[in-house]
Protein backbone atom coordinates (compact mmCIF):
# COMPACT_ATOMS: atom_id res chain seq x y z
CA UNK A 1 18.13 0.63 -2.14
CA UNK A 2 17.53 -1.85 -4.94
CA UNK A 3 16.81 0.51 -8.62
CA UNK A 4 16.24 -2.48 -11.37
CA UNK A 5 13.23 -4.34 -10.15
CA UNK A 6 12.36 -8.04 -11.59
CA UNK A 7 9.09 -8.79 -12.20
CA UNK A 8 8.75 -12.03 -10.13
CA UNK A 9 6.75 -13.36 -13.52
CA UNK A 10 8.43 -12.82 -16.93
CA UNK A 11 6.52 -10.95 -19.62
CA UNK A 12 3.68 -10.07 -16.66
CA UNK A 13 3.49 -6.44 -15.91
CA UNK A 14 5.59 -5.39 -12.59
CA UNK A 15 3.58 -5.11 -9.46
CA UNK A 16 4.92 -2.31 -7.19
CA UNK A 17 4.26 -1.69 -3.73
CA UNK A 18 3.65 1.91 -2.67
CA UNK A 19 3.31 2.67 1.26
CA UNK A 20 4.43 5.02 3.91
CA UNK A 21 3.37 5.85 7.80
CA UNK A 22 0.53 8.10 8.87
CA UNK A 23 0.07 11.60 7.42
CA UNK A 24 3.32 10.82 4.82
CA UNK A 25 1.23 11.69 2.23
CA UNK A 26 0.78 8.08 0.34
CA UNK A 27 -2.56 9.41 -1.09
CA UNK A 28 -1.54 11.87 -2.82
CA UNK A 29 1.52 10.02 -4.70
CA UNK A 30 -1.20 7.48 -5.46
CA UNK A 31 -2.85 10.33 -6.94
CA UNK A 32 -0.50 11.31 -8.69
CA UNK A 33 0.70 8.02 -10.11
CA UNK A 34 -3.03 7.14 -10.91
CA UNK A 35 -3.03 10.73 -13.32
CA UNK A 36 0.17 9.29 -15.33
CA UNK A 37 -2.15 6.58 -15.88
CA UNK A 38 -0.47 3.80 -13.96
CA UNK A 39 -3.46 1.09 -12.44
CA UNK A 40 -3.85 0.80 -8.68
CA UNK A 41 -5.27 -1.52 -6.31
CA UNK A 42 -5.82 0.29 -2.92
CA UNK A 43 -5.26 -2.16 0.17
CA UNK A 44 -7.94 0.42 1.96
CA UNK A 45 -10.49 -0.21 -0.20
CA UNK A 46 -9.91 -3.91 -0.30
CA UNK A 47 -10.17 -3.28 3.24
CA UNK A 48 -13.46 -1.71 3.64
CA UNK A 49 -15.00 -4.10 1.00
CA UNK A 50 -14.30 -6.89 3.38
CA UNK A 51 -16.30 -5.90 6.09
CA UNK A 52 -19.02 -4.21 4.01
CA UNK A 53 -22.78 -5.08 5.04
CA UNK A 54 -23.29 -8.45 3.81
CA UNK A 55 -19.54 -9.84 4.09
CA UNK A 56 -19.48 -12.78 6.43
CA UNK A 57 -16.10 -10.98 8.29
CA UNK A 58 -18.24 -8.40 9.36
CA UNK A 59 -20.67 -11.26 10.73
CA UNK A 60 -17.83 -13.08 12.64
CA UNK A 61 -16.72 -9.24 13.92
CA UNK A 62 -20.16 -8.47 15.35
CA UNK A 63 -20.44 -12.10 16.75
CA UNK A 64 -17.00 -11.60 18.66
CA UNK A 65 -17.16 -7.77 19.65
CA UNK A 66 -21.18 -7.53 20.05
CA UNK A 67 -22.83 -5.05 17.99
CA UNK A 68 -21.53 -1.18 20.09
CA UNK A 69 -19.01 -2.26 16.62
CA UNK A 70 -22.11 -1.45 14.04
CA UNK A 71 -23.66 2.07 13.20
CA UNK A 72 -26.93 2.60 13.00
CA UNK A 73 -27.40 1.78 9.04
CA UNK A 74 -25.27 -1.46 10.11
CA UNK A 75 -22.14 -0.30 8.57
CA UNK A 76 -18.79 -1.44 10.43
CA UNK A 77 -18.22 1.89 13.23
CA UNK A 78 -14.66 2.06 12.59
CA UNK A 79 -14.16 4.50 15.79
CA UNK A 80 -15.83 2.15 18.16
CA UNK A 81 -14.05 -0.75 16.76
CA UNK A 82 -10.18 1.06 16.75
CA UNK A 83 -10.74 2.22 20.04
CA UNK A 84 -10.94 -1.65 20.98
CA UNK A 85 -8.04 -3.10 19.03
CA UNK A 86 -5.62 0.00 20.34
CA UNK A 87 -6.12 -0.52 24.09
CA UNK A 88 -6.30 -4.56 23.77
CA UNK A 89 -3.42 -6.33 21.80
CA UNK A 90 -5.12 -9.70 21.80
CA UNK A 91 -8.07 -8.65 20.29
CA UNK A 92 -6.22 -6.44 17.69
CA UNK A 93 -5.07 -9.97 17.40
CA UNK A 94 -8.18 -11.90 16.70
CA UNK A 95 -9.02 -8.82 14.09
CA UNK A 96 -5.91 -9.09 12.07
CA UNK A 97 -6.18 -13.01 11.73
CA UNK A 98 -9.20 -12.71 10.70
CA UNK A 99 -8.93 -9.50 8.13
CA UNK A 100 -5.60 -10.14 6.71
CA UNK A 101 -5.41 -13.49 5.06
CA UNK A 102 -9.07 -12.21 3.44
CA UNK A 103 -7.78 -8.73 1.95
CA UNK A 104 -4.90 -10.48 0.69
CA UNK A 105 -6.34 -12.91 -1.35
CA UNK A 106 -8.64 -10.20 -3.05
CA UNK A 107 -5.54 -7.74 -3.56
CA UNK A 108 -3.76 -11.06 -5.34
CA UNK A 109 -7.05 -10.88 -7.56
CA UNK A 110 -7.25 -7.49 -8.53
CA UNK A 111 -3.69 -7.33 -9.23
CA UNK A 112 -3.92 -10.23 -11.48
CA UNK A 113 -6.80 -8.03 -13.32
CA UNK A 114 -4.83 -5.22 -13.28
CA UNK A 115 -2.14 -6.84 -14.63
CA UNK A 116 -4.07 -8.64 -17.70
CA UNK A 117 -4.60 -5.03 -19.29
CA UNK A 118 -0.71 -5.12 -19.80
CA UNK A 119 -0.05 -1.95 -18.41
CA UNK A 120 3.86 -1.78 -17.62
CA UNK A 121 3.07 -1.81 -14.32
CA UNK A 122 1.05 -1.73 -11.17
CA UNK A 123 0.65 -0.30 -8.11
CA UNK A 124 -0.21 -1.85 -5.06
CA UNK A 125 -0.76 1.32 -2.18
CA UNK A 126 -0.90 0.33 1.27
CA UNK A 127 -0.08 1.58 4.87
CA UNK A 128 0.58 -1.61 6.05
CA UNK A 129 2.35 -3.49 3.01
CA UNK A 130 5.75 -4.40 5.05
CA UNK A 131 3.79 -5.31 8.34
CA UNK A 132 0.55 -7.29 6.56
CA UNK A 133 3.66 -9.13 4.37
CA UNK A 134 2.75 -7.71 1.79
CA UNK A 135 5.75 -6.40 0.55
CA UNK A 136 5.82 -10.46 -0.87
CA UNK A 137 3.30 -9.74 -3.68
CA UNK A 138 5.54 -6.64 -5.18
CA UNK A 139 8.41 -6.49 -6.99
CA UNK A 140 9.50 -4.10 -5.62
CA UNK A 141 8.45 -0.89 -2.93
CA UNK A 142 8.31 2.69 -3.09
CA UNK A 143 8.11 4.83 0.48
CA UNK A 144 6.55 8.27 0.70
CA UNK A 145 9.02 9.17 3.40
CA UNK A 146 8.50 12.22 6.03
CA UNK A 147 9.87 13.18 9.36
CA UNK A 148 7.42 12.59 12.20
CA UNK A 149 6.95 15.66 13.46
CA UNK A 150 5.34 16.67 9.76
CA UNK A 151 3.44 13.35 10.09
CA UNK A 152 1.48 14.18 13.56
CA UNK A 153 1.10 17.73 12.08
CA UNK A 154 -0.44 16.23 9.01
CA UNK A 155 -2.11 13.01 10.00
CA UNK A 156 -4.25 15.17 12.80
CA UNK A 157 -5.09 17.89 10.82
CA UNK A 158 -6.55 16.47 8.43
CA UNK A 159 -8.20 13.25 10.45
CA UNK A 160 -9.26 15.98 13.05
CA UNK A 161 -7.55 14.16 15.50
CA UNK A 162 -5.42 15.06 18.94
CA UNK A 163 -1.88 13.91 18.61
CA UNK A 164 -1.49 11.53 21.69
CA UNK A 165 -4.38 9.68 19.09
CA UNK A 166 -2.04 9.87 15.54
CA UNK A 167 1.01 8.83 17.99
CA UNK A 168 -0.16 5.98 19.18
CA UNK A 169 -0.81 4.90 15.60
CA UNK A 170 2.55 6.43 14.44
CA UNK A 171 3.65 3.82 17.37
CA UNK A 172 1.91 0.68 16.06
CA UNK A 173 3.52 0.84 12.21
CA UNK A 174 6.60 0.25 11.41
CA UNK A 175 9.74 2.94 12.78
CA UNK A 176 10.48 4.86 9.89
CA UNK A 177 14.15 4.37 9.37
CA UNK A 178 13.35 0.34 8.99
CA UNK A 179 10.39 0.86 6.13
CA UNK A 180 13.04 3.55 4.56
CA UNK A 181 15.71 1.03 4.55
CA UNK A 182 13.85 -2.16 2.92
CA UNK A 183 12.49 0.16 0.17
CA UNK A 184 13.65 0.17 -3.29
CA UNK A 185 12.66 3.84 -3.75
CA UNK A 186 11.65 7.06 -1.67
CA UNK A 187 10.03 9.76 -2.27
CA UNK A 188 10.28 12.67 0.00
CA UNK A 189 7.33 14.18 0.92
CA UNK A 190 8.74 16.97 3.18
CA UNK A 191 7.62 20.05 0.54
CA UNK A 192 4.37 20.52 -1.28
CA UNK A 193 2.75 18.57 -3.55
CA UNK A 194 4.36 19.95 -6.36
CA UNK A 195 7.49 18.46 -5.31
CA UNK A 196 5.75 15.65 -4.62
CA UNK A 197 4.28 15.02 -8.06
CA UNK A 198 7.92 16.00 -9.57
CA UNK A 199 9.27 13.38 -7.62
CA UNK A 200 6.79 11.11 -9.28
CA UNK A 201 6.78 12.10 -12.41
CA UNK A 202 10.78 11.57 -12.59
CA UNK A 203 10.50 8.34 -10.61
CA UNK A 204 8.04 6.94 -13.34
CA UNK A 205 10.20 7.97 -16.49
CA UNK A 206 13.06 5.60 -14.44
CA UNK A 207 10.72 2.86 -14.05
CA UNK A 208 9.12 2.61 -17.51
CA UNK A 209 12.76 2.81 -19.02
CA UNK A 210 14.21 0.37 -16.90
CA UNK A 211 11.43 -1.76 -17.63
CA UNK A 212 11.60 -0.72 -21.87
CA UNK A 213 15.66 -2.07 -21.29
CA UNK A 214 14.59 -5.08 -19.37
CA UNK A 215 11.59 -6.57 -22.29
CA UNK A 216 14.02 -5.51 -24.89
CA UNK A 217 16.78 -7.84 -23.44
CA UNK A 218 14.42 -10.60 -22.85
CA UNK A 219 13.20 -10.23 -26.56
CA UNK A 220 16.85 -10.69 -28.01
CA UNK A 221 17.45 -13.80 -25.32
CA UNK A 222 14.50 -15.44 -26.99
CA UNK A 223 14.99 -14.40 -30.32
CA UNK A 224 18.68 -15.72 -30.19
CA UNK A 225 20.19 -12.12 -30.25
CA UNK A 226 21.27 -12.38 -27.11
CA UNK A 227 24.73 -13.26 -27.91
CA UNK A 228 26.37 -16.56 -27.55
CA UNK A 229 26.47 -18.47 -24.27
């Protein structure tokens, strides 16, 4: 695992990538990140806003799947429509082409935002960011890493969900030893959230020094300090 991430534009803040499987616990590092004041742009939320009444992808969703997919206030019924895409692969298919290429262009927007405040850096939090690609608009990724036992526990506790449901989904994201392995950075989410949140408290004091080191090195390069060539 990489520990000196580049920011892919010099003297822009770093953009960070911060995902993890079902019932890892993602949310609450994003929580916790978010208190230490870092920005965030959720992929979720991106995700919702997409198909919110109004959108023309919810349009093109209710023209393909008929309209079972809406509720009755002609919201997008998630449950009807997952239910579809998990027991047909060609129309999870259709869905993704459709979705992806639209949540990704407004996550590249409201990163760019983000990243015009000058923070020292962002946070991009998504379940999917290695198998949506994008892992390509970070710097660099953090994984909120737990066995999956603790992940079915988890994930169908708290979604109120029977296990043969969370596995399936367990089953369609990424195995867990391949999103540990292209990560820069894990955090283990096997205790309680106060380990958690010590974890990312620790993990941003490394990240705000290696970037301090970083802009102070690229200050004496342009200001001829940097030694001679």
């Amino acid at each position: 695992m990489a520990s000196s991430p580049t920011a892919s534009q010099p003297g822009r803040s770093l953009r960070l990538g911060l995902t993890g499987g079902i019932g890892s616990g993602k949310s609450a590092a994003a929580d916790c990140f978010a208190a230490l004041g870092v920005p965030l742009v959720d992929a979720d939320v991106v995700a919702r806003d997409v198909v919110a009444p109004g959108e023309p992808a919810l349009a093109r969703i209710v023209e393909h799947f008929g309209p079972d997919v809406l509720t009755v206030e002609g919201t997008l019924n998630r449950a009807a429509l997952r239910q579809i895409i998990f027991t047909a692969a060609a129309e999870k298919q259709w869905l993704e082409s459709l979705l992806h290429p639209l949540i990704r262009e407004r996550i590249q927007r409201q990163l760019a935002r983000a990243q015009d405040a000058g923070p020292p850096y962002v946070l991009l939090v998504s379940p999917l960011l290695f198998e949506t690609g994008q892992d390509q608009l970070v710097d660099a990724v953090i994984v909120v890493d737990v066995d999956e036992a603790l992940q079915l526990e988890r994930a169908s506790r708290r979604d109120h969900a029977d296990r043969a449901q969370i596995r399936r989904i367990i089953d369609s994201q990424m195995a867990r030893h391949e999103r540990v392995a292209r990560a820069d950075y894990r955090l283990d989410n096997s205790g309680d959230l106060a380990a958690l949140k010590a974890q990312v408290n620790k993990l941003h004091r490394q990240l705000l020094e290696t970037i301090s080191r970083r802009s102070e090195c690229s200050t004496e390069i342009h200001t001829g300090h940097g030694g001679h060539a």
